[in-house]
N, C-alpha and C. Protein backbone atom coordinates (compact mmCIF):
# COMPACT_ATOMS: atom_id res chain seq x y z
N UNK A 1 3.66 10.21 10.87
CA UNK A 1 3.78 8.79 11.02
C UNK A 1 2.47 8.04 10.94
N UNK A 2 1.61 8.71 10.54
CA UNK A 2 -0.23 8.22 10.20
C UNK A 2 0.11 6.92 9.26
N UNK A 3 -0.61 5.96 9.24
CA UNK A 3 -0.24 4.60 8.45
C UNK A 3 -1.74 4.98 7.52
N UNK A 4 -1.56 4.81 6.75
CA UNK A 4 -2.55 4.78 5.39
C UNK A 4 -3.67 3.65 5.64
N UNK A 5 -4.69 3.43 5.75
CA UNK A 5 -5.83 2.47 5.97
C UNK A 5 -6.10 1.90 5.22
N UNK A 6 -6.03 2.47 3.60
CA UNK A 6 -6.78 2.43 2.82
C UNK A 6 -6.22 2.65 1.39
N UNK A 7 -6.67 2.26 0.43
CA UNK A 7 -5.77 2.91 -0.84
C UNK A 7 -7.13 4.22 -1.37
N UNK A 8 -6.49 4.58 -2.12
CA UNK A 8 -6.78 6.28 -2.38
C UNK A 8 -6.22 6.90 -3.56
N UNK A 9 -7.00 7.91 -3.94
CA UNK A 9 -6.25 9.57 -4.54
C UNK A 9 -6.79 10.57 -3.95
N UNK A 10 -5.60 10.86 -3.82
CA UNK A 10 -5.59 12.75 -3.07
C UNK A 10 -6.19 13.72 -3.90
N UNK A 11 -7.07 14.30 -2.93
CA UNK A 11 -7.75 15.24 -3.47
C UNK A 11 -7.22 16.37 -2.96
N UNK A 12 -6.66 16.75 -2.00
CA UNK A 12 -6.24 17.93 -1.07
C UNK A 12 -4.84 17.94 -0.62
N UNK A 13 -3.97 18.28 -0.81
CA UNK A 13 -2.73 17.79 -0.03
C UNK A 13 -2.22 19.10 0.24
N UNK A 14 -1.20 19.16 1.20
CA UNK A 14 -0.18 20.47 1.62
C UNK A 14 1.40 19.71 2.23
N UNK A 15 2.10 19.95 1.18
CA UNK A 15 3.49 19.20 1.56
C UNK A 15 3.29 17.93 1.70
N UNK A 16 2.96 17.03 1.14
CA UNK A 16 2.43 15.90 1.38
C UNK A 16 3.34 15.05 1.13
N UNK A 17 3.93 14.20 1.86
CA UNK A 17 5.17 13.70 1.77
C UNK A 17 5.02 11.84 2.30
N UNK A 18 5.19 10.86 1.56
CA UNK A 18 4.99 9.70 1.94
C UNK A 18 6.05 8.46 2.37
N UNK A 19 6.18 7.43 2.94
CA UNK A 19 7.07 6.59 3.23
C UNK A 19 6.32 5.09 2.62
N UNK A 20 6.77 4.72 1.29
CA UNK A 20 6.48 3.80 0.82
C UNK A 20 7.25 2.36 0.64
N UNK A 21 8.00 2.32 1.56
CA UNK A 21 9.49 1.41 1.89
C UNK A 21 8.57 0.01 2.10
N UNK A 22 7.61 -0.09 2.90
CA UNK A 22 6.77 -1.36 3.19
C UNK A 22 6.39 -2.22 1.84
N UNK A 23 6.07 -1.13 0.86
CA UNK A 23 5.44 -1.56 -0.37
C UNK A 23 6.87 -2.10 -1.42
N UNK A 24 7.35 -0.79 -1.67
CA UNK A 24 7.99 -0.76 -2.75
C UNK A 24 9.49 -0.58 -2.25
N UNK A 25 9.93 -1.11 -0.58
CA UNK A 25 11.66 -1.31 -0.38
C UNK A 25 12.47 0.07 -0.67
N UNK A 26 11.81 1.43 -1.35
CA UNK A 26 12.44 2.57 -1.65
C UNK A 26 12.70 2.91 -0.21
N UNK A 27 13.59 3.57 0.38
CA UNK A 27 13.69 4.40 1.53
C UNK A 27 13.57 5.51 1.46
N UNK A 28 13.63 6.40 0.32
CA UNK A 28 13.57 7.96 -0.20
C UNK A 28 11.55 8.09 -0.03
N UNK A 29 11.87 8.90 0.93
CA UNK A 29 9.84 9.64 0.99
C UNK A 29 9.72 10.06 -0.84
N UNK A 30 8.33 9.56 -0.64
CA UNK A 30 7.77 10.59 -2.51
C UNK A 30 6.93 11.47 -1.47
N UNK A 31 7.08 12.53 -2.54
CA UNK A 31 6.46 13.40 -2.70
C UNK A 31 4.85 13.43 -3.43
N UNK A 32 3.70 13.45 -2.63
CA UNK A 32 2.88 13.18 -3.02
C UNK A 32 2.01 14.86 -3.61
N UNK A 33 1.16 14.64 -4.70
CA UNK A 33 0.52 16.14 -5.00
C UNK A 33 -0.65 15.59 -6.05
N UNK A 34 -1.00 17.00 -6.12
CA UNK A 34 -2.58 16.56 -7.03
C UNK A 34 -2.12 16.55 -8.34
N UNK A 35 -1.28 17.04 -9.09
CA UNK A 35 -0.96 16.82 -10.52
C UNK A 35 0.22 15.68 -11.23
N UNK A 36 1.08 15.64 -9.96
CA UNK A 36 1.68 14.59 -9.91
C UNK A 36 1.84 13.46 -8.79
N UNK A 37 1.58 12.14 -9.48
CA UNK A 37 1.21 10.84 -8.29
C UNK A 37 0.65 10.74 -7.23
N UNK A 38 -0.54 11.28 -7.35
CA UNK A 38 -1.76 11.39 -6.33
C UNK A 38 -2.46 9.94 -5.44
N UNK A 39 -2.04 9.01 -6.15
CA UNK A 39 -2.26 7.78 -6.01
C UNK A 39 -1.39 7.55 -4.41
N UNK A 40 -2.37 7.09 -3.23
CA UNK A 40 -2.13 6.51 -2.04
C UNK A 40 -2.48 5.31 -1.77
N UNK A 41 -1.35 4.38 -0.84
CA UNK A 41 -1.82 3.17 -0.77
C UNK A 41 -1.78 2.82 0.38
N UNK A 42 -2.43 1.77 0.73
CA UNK A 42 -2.96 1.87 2.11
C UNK A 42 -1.51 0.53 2.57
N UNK A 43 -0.87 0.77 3.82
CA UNK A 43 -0.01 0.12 4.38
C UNK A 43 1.71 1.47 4.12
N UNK A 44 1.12 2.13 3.60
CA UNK A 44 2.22 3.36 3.70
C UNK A 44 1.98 4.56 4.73
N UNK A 45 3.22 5.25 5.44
CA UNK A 45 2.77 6.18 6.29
C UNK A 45 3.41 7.15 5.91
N UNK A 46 2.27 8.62 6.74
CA UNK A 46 2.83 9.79 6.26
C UNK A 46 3.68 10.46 6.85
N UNK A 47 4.68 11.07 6.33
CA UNK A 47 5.74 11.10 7.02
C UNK A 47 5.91 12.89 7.10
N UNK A 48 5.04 13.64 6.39
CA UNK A 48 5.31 15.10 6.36
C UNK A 48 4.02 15.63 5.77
N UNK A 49 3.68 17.11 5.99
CA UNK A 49 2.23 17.12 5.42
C UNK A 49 0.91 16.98 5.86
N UNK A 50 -0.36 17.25 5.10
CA UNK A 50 -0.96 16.83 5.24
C UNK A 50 -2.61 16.54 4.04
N UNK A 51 -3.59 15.94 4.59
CA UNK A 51 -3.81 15.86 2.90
C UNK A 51 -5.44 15.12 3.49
N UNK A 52 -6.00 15.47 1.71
CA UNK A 52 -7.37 14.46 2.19
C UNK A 52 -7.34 13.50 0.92
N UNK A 53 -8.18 11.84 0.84
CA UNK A 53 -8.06 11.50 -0.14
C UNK A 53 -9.45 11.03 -0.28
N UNK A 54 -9.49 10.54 -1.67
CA UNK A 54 -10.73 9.77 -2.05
C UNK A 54 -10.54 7.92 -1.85
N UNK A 55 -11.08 7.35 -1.11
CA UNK A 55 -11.04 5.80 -0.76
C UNK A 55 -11.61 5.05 -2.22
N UNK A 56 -10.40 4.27 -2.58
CA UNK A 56 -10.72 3.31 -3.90
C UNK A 56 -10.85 2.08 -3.19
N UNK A 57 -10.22 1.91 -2.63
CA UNK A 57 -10.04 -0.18 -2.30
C UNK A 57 -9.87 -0.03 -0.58
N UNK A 58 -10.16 -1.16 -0.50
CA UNK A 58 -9.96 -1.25 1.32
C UNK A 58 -9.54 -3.25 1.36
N UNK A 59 -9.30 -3.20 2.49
CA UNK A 59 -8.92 -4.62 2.59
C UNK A 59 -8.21 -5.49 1.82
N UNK A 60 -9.02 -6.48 1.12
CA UNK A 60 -8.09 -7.20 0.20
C UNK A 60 -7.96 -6.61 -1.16
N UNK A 61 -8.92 -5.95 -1.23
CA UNK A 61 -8.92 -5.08 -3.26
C UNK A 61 -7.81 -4.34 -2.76
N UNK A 62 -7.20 -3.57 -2.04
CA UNK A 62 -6.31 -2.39 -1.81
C UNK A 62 -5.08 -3.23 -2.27
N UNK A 63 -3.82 -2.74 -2.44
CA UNK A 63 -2.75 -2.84 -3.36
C UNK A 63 -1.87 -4.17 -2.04
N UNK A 64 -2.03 -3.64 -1.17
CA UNK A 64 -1.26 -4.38 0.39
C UNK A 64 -2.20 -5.95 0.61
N UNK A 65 -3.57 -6.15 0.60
CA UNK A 65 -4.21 -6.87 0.48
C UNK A 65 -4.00 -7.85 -0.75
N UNK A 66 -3.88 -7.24 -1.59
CA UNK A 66 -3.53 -8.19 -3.28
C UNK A 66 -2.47 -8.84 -3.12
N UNK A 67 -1.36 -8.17 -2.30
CA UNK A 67 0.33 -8.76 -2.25
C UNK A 67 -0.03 -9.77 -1.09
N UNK A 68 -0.49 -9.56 -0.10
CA UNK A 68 -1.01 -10.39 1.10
C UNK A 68 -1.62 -11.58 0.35
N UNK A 69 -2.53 -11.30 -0.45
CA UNK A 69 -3.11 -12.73 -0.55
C UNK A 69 -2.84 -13.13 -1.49
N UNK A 70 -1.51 -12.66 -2.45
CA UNK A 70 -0.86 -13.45 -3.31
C UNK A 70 0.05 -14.25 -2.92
N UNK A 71 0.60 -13.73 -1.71
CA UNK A 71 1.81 -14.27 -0.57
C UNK A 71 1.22 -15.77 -0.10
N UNK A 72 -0.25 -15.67 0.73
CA UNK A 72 -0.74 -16.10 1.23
C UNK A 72 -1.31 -17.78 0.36
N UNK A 73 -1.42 -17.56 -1.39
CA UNK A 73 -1.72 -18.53 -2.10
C UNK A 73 -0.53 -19.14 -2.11
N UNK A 74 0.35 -18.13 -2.09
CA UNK A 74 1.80 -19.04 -2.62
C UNK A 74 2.29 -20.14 -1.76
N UNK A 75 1.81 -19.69 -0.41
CA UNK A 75 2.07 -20.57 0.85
C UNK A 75 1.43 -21.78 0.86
N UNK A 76 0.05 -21.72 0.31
CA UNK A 76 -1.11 -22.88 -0.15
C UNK A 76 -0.52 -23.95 -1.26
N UNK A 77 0.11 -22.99 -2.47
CA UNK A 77 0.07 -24.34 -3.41
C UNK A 77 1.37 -25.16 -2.21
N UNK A 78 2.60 -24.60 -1.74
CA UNK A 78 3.46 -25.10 -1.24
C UNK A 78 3.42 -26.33 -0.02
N UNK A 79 2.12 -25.52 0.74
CA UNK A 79 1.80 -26.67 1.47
C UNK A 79 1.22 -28.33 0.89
N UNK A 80 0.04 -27.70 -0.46
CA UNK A 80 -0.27 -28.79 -0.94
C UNK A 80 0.73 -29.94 -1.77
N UNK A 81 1.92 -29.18 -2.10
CA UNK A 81 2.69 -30.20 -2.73
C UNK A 81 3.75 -30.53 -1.50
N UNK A 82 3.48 -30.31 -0.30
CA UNK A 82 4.60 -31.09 0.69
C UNK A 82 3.10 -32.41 0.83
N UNK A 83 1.98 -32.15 1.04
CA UNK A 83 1.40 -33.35 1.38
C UNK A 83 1.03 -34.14 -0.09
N UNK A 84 1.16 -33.71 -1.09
CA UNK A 84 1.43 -34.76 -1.86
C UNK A 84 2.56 -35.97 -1.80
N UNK A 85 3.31 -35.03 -1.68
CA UNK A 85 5.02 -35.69 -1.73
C UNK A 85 5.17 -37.05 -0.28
N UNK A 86 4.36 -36.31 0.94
CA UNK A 86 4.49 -37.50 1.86
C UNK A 86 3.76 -38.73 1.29
């Protein structure tokens, strides 16, 4: 149940098993491994396994951060066209 910090690729894994429902709404765990979809993202937890990765993005560059502050603009233009409109 470890929550991901960070986005990543796995360099090491053993049964490595992920819960990516936050991101991508799937409820089925992937299966994470070094030859296939090694790619980790940070706001996902691990649900089986265990593993080491290499840190690509943190904060807002990370994949959870990008959706956050795309969310977060969308809220901006919206506000600015309610105070136009008054």
């Amino acid at each position: 149940g470890d929550l991901l910090p960070a986005d990543g690729v796995l360099i090491q894994g053993n049964d490595l098993k992920i819960d990516e429902s936050a991101l991508t709404g799937e409820s089925d765990h992937v299966r994470k491994s070094l030859d296939k979809d090694p790619l980790l993202l940070s706001g996902t937890h691990v649900m089986e396994g265990s593993g080491r990765m290499v840190v690509t993005a943190v904060g807002v560059n990370s994949q959870s951060g990008i959706i956050f502050t795309l969310l977060g603009a969308a809220g901006d233009d919206e506000d600015s066209r309610d105070r136009k409109g008054d």
